[in-house]
Structures are given as C-alpha cells and as structure tokens.
N, C-alpha and C. Protein backbone atom coordinates (compact mmCIF):
# COMPACT_ATOMS: atom_id res chain seq x y z
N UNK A 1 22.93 51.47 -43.03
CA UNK A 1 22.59 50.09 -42.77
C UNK A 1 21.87 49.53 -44.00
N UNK A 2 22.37 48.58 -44.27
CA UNK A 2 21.86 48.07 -45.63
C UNK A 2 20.79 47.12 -45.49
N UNK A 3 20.19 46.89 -46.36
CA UNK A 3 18.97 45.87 -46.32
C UNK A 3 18.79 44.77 -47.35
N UNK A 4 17.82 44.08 -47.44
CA UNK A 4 17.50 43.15 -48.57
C UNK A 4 16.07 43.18 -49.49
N UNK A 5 16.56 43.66 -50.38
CA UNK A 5 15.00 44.02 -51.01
C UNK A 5 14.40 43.36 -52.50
N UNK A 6 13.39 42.98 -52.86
CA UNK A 6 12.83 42.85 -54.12
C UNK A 6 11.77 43.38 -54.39
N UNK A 7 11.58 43.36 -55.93
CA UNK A 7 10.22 44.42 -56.09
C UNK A 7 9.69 42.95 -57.00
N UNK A 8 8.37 42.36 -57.04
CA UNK A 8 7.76 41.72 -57.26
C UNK A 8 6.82 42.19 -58.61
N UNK A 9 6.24 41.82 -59.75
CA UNK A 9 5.80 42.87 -60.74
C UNK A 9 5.61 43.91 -60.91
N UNK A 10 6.76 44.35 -60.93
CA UNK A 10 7.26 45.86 -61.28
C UNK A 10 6.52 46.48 -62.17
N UNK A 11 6.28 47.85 -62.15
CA UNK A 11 5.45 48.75 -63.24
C UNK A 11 4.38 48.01 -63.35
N UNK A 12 3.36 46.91 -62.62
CA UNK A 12 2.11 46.72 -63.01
C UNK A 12 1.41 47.05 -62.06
N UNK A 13 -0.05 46.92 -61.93
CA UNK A 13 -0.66 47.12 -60.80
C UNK A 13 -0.94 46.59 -59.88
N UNK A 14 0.03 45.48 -60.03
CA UNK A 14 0.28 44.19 -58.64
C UNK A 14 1.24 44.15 -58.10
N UNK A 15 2.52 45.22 -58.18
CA UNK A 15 3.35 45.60 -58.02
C UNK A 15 3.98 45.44 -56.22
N UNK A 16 4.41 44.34 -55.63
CA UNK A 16 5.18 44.29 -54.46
C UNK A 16 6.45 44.68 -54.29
N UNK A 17 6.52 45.34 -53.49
CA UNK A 17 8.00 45.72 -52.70
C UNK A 17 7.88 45.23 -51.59
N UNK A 18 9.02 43.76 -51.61
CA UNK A 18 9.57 43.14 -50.26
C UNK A 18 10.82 43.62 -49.79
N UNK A 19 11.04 44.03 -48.19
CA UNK A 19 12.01 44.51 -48.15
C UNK A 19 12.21 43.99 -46.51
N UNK A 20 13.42 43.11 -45.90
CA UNK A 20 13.23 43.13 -44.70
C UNK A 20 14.82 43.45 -44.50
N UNK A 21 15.25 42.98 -42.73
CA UNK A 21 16.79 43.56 -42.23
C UNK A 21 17.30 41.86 -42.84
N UNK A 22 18.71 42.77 -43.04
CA UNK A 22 19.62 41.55 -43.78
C UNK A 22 19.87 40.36 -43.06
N UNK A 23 19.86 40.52 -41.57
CA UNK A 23 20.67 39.64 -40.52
C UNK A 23 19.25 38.63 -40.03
N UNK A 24 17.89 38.76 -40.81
CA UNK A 24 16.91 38.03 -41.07
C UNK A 24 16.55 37.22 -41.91
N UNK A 25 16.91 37.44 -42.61
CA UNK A 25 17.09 37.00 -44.15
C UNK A 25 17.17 35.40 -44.17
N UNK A 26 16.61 34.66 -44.51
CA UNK A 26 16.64 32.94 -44.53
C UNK A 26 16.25 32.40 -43.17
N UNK A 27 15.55 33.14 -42.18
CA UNK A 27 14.87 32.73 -41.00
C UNK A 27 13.47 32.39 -41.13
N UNK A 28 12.99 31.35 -40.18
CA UNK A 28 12.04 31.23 -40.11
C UNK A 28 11.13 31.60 -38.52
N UNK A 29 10.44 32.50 -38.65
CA UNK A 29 9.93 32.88 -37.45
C UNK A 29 8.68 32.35 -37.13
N UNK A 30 8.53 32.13 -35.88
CA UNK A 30 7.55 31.29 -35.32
C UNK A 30 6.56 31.93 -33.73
N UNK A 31 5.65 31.71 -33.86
CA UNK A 31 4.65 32.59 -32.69
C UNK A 31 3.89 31.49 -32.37
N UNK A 32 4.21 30.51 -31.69
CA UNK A 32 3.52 29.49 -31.13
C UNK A 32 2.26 29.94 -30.60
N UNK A 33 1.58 31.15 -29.87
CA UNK A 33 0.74 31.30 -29.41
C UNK A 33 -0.23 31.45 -30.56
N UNK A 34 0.24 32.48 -31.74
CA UNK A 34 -0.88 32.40 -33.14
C UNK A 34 -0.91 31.61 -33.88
N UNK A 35 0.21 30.31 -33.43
CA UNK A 35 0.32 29.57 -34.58
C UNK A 35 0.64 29.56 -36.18
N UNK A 36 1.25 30.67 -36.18
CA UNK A 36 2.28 31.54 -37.08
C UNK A 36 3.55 31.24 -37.18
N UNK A 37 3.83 30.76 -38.38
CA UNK A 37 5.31 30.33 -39.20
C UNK A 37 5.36 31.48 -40.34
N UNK A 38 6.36 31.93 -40.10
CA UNK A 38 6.68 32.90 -41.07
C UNK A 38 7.81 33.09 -41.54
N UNK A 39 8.05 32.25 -42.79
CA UNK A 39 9.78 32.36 -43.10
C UNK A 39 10.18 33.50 -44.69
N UNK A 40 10.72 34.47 -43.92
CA UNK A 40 12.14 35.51 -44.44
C UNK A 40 12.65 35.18 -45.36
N UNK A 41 12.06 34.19 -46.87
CA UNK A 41 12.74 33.71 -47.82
C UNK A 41 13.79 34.42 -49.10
N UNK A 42 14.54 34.05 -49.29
CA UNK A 42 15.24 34.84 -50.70
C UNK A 42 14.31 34.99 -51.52
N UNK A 43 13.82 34.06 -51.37
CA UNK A 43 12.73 33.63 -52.95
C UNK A 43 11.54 34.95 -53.31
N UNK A 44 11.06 35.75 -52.18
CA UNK A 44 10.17 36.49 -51.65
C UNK A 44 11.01 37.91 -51.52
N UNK A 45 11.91 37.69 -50.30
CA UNK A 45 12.82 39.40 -50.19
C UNK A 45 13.78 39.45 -50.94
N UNK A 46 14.36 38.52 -51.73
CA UNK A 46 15.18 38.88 -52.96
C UNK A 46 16.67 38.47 -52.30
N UNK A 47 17.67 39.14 -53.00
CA UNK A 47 19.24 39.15 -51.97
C UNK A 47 19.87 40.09 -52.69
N UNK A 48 19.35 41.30 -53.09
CA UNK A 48 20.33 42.50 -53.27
C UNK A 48 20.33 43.50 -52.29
N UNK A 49 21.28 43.89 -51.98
CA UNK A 49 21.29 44.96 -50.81
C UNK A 49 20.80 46.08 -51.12
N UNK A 50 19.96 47.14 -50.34
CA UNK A 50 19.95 48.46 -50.64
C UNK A 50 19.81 49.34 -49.66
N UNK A 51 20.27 50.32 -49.54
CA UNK A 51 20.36 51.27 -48.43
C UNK A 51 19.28 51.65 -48.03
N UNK A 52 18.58 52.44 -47.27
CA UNK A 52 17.61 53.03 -46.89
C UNK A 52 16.72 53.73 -47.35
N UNK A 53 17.29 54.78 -47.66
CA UNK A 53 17.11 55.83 -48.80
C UNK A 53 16.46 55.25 -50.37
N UNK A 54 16.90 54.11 -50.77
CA UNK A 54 16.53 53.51 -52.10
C UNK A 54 15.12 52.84 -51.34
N UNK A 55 14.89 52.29 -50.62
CA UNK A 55 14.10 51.37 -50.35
C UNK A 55 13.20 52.69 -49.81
N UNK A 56 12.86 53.54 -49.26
CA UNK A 56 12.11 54.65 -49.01
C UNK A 56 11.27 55.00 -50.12
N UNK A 57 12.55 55.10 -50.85
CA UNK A 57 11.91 56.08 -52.28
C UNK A 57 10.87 55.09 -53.10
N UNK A 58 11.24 54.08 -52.69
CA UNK A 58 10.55 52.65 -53.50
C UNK A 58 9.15 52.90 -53.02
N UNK A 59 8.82 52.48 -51.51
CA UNK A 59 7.71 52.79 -50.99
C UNK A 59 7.04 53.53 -50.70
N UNK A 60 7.60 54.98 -51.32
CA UNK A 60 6.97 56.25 -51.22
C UNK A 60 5.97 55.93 -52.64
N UNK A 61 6.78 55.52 -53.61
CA UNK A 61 6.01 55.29 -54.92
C UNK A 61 5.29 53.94 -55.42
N UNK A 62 5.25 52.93 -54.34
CA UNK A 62 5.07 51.46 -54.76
C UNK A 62 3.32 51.38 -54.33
N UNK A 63 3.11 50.47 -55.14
CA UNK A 63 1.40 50.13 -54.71
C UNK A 63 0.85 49.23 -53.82
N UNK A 64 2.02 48.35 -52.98
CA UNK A 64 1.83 47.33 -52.23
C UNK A 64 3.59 46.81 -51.48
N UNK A 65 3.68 47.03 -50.14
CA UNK A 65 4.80 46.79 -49.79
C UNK A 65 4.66 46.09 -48.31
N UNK A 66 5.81 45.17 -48.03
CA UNK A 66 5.60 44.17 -47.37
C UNK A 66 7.22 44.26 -46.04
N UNK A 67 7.33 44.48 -45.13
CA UNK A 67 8.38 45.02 -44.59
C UNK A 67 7.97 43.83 -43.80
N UNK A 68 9.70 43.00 -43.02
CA UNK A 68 10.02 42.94 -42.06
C UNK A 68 11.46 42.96 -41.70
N UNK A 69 11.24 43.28 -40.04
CA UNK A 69 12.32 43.28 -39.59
C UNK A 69 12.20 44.48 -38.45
N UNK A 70 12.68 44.60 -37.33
CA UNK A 70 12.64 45.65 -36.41
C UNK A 70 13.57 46.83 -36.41
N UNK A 71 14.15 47.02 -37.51
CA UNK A 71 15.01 48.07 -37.84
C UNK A 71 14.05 48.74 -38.72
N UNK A 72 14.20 47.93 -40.40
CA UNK A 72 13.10 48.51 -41.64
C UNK A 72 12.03 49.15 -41.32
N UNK A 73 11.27 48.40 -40.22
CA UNK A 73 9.99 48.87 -39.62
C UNK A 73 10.02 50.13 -38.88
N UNK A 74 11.14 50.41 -38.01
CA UNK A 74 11.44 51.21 -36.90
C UNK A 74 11.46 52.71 -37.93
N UNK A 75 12.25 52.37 -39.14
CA UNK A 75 12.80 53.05 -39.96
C UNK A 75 11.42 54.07 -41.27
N UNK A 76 10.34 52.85 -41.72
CA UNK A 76 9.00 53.36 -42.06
C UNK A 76 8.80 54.44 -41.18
N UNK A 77 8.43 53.70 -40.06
CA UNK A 77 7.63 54.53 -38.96
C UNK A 77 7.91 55.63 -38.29
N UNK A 78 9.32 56.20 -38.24
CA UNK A 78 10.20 57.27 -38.59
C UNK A 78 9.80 58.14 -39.63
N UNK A 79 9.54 57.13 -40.73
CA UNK A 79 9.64 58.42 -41.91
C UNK A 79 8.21 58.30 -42.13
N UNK A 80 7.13 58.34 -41.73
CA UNK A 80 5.62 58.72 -41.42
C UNK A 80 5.41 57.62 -42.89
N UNK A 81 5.74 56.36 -43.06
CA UNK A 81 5.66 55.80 -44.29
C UNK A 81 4.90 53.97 -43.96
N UNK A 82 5.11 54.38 -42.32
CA UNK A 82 3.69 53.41 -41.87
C UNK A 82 3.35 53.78 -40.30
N UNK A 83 2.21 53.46 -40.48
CA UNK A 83 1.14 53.95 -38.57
C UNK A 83 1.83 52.76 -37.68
N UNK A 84 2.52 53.12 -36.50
CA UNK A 84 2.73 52.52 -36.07
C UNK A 84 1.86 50.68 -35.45
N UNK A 85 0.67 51.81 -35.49
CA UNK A 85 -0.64 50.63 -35.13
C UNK A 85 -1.09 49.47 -35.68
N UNK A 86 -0.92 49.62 -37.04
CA UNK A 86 -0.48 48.70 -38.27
C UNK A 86 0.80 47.47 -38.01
N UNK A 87 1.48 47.76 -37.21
CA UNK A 87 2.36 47.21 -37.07
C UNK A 87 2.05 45.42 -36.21
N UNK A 88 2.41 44.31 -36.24
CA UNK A 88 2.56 43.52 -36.00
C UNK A 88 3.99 43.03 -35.21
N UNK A 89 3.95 41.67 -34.42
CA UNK A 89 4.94 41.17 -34.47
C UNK A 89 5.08 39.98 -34.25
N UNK A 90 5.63 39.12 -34.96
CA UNK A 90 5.85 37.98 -34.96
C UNK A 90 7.34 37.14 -34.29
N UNK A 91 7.40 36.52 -33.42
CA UNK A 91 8.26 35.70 -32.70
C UNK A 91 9.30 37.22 -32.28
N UNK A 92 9.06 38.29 -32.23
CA UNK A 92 9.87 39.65 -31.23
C UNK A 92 10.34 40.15 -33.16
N UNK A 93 10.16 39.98 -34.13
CA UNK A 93 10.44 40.85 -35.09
C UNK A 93 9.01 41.58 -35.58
N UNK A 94 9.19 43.03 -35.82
CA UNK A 94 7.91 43.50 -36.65
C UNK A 94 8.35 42.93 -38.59
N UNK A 95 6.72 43.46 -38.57
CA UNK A 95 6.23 43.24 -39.81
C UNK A 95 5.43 44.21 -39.91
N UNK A 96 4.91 44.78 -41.03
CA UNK A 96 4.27 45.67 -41.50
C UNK A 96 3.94 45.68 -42.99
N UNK A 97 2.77 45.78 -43.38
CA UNK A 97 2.14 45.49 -44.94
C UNK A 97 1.54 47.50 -44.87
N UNK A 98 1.56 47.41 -46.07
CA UNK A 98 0.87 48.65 -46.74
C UNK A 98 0.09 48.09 -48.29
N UNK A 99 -0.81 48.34 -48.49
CA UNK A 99 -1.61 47.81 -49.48
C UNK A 99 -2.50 48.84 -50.14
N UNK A 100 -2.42 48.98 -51.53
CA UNK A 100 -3.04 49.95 -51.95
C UNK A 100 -4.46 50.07 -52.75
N UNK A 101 -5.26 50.09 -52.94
CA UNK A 101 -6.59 49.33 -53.62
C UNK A 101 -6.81 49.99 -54.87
C-alpha cells in the first residue's frame, strides 16, 4: 500500500518527515467539537508515493515526523515506531507526531 510522503529540511536538525494515506491527500478535516481544521496539503505531505518500508526506514532515522491517516498510523504502531496513546484523532482519521529534542 503506497503512501504520500515528504521530508521537510533534510539532513538538518529541523528535519520533518510528513507522511500520510494517499486516498487523504488534499482533504480537509474538521472536528467541530475541538474546533479543529486540519487540511492534508500537497504543499506539507508532498505527492510522491512510497511504500511502507521506505517511509519506516525514514522514521526510524528522522528527528521529527508527522503522520496522518488511519492506515500509516495503524502501521507505526505495529512497528513499535509510535505509543499508541500518543495517538490523536481528528474528524475519525488518526494523526500522530513524534518529536525529537
């Protein structure tokens, strides 16, 4: 299952990896109760595809990574690469940040 990913200043120490599910991609999600708009931009997750496995290896080694989507997420949390508890969700999709100091 492929995904959509970008890496945001690469090799520095501000270094983001955005990565959410493809079939999200240009949505804008909304949680009326938190008052939360949250839109899935190209501009932000990029539009190159990458498999699983690439995007793993990314966040095994990245200093700051930014996941959504209820697959990607399902898929971290599988591979012990985020606490489930950490987890969020906005309008029925997760999200999940990892941040490194």
């Amino acid at each position: 299952m492929p995904f959509t990913a970008k890496i945001h200043g690469k090799d520095t120490s501000r270094e983001i990896i955005a990565a959410c599910d493809n079939e999200i991609l240009g949505k804008i999600l909304i949680d009326r109760k938190k008052e939360v708009e949250f839109k899935v931009s190209k501009e932000f997750y990029g539009s190159e595809c990458f498999e699983w496995e690439e995007i793993a290896d990314s966040i095994s080694n990245g200093r700051n990574v930014n996941l959504v989507g209820n697959n990607i997420v399902e898929l971290a949390i599988k591979s012990g690469l985020i606490d489930p508890k950490s987890v969020i969700e906005i309008d029925g999709v997760k999200h999940a940040q990892i941040y490194s100091l």
